[in-house]
Protein backbone atom coordinates (compact mmCIF):
# COMPACT_ATOMS: atom_id res chain seq x y z
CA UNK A 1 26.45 -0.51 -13.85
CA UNK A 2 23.67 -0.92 -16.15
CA UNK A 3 24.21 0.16 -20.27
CA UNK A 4 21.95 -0.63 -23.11
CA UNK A 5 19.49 0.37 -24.35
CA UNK A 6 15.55 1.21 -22.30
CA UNK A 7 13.49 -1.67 -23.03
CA UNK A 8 9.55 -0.99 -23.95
CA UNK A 9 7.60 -4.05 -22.60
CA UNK A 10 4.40 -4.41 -25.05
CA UNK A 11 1.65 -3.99 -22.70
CA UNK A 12 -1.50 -6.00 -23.24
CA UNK A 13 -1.23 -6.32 -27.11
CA UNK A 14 -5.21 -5.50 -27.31
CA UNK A 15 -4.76 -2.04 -26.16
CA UNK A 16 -2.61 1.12 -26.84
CA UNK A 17 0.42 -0.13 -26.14
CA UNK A 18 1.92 -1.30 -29.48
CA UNK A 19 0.71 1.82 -31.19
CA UNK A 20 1.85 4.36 -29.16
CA UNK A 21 5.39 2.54 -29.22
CA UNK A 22 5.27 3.16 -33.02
CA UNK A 23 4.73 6.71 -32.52
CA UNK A 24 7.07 7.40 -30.23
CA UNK A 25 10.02 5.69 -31.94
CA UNK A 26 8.82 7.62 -35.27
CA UNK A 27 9.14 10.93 -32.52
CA UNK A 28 12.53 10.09 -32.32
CA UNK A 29 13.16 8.24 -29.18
CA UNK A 30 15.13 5.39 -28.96
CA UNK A 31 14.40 1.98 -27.30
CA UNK A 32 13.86 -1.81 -28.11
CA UNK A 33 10.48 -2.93 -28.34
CA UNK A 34 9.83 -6.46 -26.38
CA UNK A 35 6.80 -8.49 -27.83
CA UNK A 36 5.71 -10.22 -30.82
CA UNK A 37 6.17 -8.38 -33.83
CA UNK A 38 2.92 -9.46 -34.71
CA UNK A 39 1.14 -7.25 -32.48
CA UNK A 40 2.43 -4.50 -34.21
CA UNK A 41 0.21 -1.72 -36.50
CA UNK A 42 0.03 -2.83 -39.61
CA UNK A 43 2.30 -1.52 -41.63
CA UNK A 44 4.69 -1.27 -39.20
CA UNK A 45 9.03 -1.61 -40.68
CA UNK A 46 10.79 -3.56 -37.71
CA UNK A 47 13.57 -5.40 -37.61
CA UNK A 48 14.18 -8.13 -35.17
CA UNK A 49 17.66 -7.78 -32.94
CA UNK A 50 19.23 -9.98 -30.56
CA UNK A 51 22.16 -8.27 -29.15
CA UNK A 52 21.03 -5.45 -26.64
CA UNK A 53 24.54 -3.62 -26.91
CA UNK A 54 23.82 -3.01 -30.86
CA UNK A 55 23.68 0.79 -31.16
CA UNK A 56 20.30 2.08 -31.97
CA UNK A 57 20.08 4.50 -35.20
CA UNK A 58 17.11 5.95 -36.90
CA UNK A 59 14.98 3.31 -39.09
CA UNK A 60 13.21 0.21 -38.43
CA UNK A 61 11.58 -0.38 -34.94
CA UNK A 62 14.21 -2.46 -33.38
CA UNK A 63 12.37 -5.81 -31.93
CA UNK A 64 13.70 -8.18 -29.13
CA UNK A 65 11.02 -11.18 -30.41
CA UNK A 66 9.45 -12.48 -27.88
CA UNK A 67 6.06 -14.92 -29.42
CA UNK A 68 2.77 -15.17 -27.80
CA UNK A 69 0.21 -17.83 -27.78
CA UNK A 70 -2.29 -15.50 -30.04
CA UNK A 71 -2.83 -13.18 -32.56
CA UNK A 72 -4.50 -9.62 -31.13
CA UNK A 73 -7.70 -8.30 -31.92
CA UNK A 74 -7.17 -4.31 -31.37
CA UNK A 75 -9.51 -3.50 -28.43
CA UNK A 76 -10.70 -7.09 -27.41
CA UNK A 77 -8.16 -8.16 -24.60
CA UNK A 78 -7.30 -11.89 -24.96
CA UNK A 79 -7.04 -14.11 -22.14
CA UNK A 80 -4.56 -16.26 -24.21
CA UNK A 81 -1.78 -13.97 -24.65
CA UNK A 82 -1.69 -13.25 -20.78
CA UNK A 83 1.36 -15.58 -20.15
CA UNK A 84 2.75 -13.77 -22.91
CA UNK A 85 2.46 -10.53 -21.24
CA UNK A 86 3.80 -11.69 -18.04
CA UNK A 87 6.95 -13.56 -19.55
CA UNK A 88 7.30 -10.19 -21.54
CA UNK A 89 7.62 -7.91 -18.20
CA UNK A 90 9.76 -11.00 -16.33
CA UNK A 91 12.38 -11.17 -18.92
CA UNK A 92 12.75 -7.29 -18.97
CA UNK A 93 13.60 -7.00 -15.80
CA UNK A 94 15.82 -10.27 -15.82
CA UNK A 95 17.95 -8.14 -18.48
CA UNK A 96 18.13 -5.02 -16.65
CA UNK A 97 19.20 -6.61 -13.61
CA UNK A 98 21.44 -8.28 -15.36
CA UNK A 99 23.07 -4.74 -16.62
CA UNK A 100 21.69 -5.78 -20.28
CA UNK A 101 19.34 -2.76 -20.40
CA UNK A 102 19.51 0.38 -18.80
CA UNK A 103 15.96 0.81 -17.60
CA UNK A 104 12.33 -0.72 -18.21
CA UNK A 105 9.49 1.36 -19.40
CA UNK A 106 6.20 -0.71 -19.21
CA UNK A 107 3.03 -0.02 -21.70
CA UNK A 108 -0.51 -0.38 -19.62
CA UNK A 109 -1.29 -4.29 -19.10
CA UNK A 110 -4.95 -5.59 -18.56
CA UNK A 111 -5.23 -7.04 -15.11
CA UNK A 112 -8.52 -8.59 -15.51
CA UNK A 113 -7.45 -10.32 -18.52
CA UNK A 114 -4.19 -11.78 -16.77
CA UNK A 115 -6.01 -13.13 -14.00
CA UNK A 116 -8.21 -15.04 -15.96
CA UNK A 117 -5.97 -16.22 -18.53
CA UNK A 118 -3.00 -17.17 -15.68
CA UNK A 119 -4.18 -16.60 -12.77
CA UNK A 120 -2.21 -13.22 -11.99
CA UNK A 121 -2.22 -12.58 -8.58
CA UNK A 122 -0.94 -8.94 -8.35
CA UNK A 123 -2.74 -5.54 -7.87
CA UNK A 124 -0.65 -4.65 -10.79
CA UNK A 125 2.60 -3.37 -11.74
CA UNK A 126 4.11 -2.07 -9.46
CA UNK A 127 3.58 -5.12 -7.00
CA UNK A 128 4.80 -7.43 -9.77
CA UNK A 129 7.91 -5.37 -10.16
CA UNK A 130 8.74 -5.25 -6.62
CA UNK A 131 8.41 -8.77 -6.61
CA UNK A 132 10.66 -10.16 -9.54
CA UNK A 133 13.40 -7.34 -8.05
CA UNK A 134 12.84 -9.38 -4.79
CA UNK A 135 12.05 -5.71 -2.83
CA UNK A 136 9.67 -5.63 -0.01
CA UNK A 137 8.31 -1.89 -0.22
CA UNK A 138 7.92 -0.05 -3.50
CA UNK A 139 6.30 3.52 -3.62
CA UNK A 140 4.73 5.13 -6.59
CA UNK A 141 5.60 8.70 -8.44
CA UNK A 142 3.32 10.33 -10.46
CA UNK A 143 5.70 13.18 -12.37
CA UNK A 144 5.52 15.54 -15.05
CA UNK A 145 7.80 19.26 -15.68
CA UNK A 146 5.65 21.08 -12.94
CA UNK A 147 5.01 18.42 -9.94
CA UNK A 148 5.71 15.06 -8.35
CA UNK A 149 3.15 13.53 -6.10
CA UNK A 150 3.43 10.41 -4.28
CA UNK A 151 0.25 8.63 -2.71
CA UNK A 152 1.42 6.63 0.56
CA UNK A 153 -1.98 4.73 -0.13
CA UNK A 154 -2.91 3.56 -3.21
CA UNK A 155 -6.13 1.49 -4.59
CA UNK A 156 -7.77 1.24 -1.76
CA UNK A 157 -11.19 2.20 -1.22
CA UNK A 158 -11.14 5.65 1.02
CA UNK A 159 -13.14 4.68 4.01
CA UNK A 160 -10.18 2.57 4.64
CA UNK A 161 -7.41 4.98 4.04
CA UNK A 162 -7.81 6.56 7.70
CA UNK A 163 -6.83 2.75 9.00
CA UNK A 164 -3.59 2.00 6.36
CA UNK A 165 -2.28 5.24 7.07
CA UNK A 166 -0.16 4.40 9.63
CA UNK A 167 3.15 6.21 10.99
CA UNK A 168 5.02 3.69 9.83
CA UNK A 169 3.64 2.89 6.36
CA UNK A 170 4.19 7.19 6.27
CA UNK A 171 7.78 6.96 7.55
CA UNK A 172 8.98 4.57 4.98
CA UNK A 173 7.34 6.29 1.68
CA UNK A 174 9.26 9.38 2.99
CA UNK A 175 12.00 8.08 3.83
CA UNK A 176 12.15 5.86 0.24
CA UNK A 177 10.91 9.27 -1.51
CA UNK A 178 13.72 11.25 -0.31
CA UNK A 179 16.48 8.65 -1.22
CA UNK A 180 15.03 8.52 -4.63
CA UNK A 181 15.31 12.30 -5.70
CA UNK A 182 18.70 12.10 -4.49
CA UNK A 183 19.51 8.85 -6.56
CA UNK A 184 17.32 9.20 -9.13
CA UNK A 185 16.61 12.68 -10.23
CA UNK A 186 19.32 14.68 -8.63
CA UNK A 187 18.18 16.35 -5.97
CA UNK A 188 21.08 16.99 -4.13
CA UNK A 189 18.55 18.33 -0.85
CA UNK A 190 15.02 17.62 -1.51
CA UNK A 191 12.22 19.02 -0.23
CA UNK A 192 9.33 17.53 0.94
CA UNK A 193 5.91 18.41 1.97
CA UNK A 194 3.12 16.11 3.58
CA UNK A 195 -0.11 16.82 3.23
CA UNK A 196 -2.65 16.31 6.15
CA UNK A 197 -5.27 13.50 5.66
CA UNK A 198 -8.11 15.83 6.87
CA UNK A 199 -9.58 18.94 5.61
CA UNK A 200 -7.06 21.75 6.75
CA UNK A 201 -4.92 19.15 7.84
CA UNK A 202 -7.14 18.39 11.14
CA UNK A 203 -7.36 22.13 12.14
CA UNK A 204 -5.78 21.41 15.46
CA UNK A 205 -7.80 18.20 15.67
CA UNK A 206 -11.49 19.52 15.16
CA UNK A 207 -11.77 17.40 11.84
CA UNK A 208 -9.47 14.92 13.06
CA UNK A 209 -6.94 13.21 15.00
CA UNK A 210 -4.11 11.56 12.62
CA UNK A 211 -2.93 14.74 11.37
CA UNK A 212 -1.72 16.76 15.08
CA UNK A 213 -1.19 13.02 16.89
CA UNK A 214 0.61 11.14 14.03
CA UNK A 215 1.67 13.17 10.92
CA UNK A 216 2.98 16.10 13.01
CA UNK A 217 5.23 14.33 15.11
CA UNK A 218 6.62 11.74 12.71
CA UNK A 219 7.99 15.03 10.90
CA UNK A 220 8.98 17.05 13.74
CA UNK A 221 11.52 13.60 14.26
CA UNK A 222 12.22 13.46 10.33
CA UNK A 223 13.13 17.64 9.89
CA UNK A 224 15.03 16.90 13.88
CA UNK A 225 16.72 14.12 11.92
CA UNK A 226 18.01 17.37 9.16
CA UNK A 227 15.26 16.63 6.89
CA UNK A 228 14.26 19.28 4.81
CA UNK A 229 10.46 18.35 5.50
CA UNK A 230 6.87 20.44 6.50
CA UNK A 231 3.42 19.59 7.23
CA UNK A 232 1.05 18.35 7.68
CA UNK A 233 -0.02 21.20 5.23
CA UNK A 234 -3.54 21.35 4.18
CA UNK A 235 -4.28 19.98 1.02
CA UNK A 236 -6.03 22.53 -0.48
CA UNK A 237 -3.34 25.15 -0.49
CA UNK A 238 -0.62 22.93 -1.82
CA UNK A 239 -0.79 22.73 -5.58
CA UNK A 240 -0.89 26.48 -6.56
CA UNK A 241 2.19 27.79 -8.15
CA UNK A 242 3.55 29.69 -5.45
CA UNK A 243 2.89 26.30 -3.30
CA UNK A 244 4.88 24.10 -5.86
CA UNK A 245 8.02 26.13 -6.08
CA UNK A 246 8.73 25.50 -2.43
CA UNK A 247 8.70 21.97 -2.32
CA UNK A 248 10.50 19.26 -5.07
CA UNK A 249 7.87 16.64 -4.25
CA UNK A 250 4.30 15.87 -2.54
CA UNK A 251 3.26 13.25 -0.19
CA UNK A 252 -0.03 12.70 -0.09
CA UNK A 253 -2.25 10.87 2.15
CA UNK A 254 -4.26 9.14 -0.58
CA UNK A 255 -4.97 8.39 -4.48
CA UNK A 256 -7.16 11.14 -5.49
CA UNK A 257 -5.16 13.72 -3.46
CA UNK A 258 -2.23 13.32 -5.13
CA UNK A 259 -3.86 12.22 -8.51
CA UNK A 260 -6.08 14.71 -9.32
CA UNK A 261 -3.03 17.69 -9.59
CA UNK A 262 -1.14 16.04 -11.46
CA UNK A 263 -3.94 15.03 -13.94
CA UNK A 264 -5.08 18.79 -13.93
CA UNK A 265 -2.07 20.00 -14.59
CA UNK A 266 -0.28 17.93 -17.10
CA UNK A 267 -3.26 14.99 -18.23
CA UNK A 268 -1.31 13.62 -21.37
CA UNK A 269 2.20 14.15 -20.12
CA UNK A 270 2.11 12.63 -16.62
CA UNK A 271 4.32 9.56 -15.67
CA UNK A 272 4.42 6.60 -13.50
CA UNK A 273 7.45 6.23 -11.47
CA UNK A 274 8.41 2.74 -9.67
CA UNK A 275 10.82 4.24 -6.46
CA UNK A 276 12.72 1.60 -4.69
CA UNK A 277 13.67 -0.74 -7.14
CA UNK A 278 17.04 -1.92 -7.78
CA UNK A 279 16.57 -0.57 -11.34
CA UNK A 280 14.55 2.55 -13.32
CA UNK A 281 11.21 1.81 -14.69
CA UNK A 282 8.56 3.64 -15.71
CA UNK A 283 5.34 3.85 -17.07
CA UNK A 284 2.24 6.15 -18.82
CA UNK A 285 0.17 7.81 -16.50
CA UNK A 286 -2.91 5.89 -18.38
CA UNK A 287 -4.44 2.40 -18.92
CA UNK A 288 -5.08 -0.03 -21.98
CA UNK A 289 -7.51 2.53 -23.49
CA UNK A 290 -8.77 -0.35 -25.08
CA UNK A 291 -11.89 1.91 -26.58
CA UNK A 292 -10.17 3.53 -29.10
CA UNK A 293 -7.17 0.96 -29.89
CA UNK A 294 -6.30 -0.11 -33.99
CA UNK A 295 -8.07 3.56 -34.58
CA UNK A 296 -5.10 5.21 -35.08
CA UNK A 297 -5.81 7.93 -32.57
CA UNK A 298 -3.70 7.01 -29.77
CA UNK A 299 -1.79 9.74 -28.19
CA UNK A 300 1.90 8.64 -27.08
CA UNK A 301 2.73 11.88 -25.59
CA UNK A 302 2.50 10.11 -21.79
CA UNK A 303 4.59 7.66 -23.13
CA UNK A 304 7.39 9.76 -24.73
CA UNK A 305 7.65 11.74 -21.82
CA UNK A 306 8.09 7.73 -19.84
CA UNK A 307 10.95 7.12 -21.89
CA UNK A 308 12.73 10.56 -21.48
CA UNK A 309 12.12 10.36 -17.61
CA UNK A 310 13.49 6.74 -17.89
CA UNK A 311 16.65 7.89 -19.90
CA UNK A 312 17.26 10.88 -17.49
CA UNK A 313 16.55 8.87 -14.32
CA UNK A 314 19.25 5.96 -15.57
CA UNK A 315 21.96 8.96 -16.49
CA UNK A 316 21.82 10.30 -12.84
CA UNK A 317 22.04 6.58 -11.56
């Protein structure tokens, strides 16, 4: 059983990350920020705790220190403070798996900037997570009030996505998706719908194969097996409203299909959802943004909505 508080990791401290935090604590959510207080806005009141299981009233930012090799220059990612980073998002999961914390909420990171400054050698994340929680297969949520959408692949460049797709790749993100709206966002019976990886899901293979010889059977054995599961649907019918009320989350075939929905339909509020862990995290739906960081303009709204999901998510746990 996990208590505490949700932890905020800092992000790369060159971007968004420590801005938005201050915003969303003055919103009124409640969490401990983990970095160096140095990082902070200007400005900012925080005061520095060490006991997770202290109760969290309104006032100063509460701050579990954690000190990194460099100051930050808003906007101008730092190579130096990369360790920092990464020792930032290890120890926050070391305390939630320890039952310190309740769940994990990460601000955006710069992967360039780790790799160069140590050498990072994860797509992101996600991967990262899945490997200090010592899990072999992670899948990825993108959520917000009016859809969830999963992509079974990921970054990968789309003339390849025909290849990765394979039944059993598709098998397990169902199969994880499922067990996490039970778990995880109470669900008691979800419903699922696939969507085909061809236009009009293959139209009875004239623009494609995968969808009538793989997809198609895989859930004809998952709805056999009680599943409340359909498709392959066609892609371009399933994100109307009508569409949406019949189904409690999306699988899609690829990034863009399930991206660009959710982005359309909720573009500041969307969040990042790590399924398969042994604990809650999530994330903003958006990067570093380090364009327009130490202007002020920031807008935490992805990020409240990250810690709310969090806080729900850990309450049906």
């Amino acid at each position: 059983m996990r208590t505490g508080p949700i932890l905020l990791t800092s992000g790369d401290p060159a971007g968004i990350g420590p801005e938005i935090a201050v915003k969303a604590w003055a919103a009124g959510e409640r969490f401990v920020w983990l970095g160096d207080p140095r990082h902070l806005p200007h400005g900012t009141v925080w005061r520095e705790i060490s006991d997770l299981s202290d109760p969290l009233p309104s006032g100063p930012l509460p701050v579990l220190r954690h000190d990194f090799a460099a100051p930050a220059l808003p906007g101008q990612p730092d190579p130096a403070n990369a360790s920092g980073v990464i020792q930032v998002i290890e120890r926050a999961v070391a305390l939630v798996m320890a039952g310190q914390a309740r769940a994990v909420c990460t601000a955006p990171i710069n992967k360039k900037a780790l790799k160069d400054g140590a050498g990072f050698a994860f797509p992101g994340h996600t991967e990262f997570l899945a490997h200090l929680a010592g899990v072999s297969r992670v899948v990825m949520m993108l959520a917000c009030p009016d859809l969830r959408v999963v992509p079974v692949t990921i970054h990968i460049p789309l003339s390849e996505v025909p290849a990765a797709l394979t039944e059993s790749l598709l098998e397990e993100t169902i199969r994880i998706t499922h067990a996490a709206l039970i778990r995880d966002f109470g669900v008691a019976r979800p419903r699922l719908a696939v969507a085909g990886l061809n236009p009009h899901a293959g139209e009875g293979g004239v623009m494609g194969w995968e969808d009538e010889r793989m997809i198609r059977p895989l859930i004809a054995r998952l709805a056999a097996e009680g599943m409340a599961i359909r498709g392959p649907m066609s892609a371009d019918t399933m994100f109307h409203p009508a569409a949406r009320a019949g189904y409690d989350a999306a699988i899609c075939a690829y990034h863009d299909q399930a991206l660009i929905p959710i982005k359309t339909l909720d573009f500041a509020g969307g969040v990042n959802v790590t399924l398969g862990l042994p604990f809650v995290r999530t994330s903003p739906d958006h990067g570093t943004a380090c364009d327009i960081a130490g202007k002020g303009v920031a807008d935490p709204t992805s990020l409240i909505a990250a810690l709310r999901m969090a806080r729900e998510m850990s309450a049906w746990r």
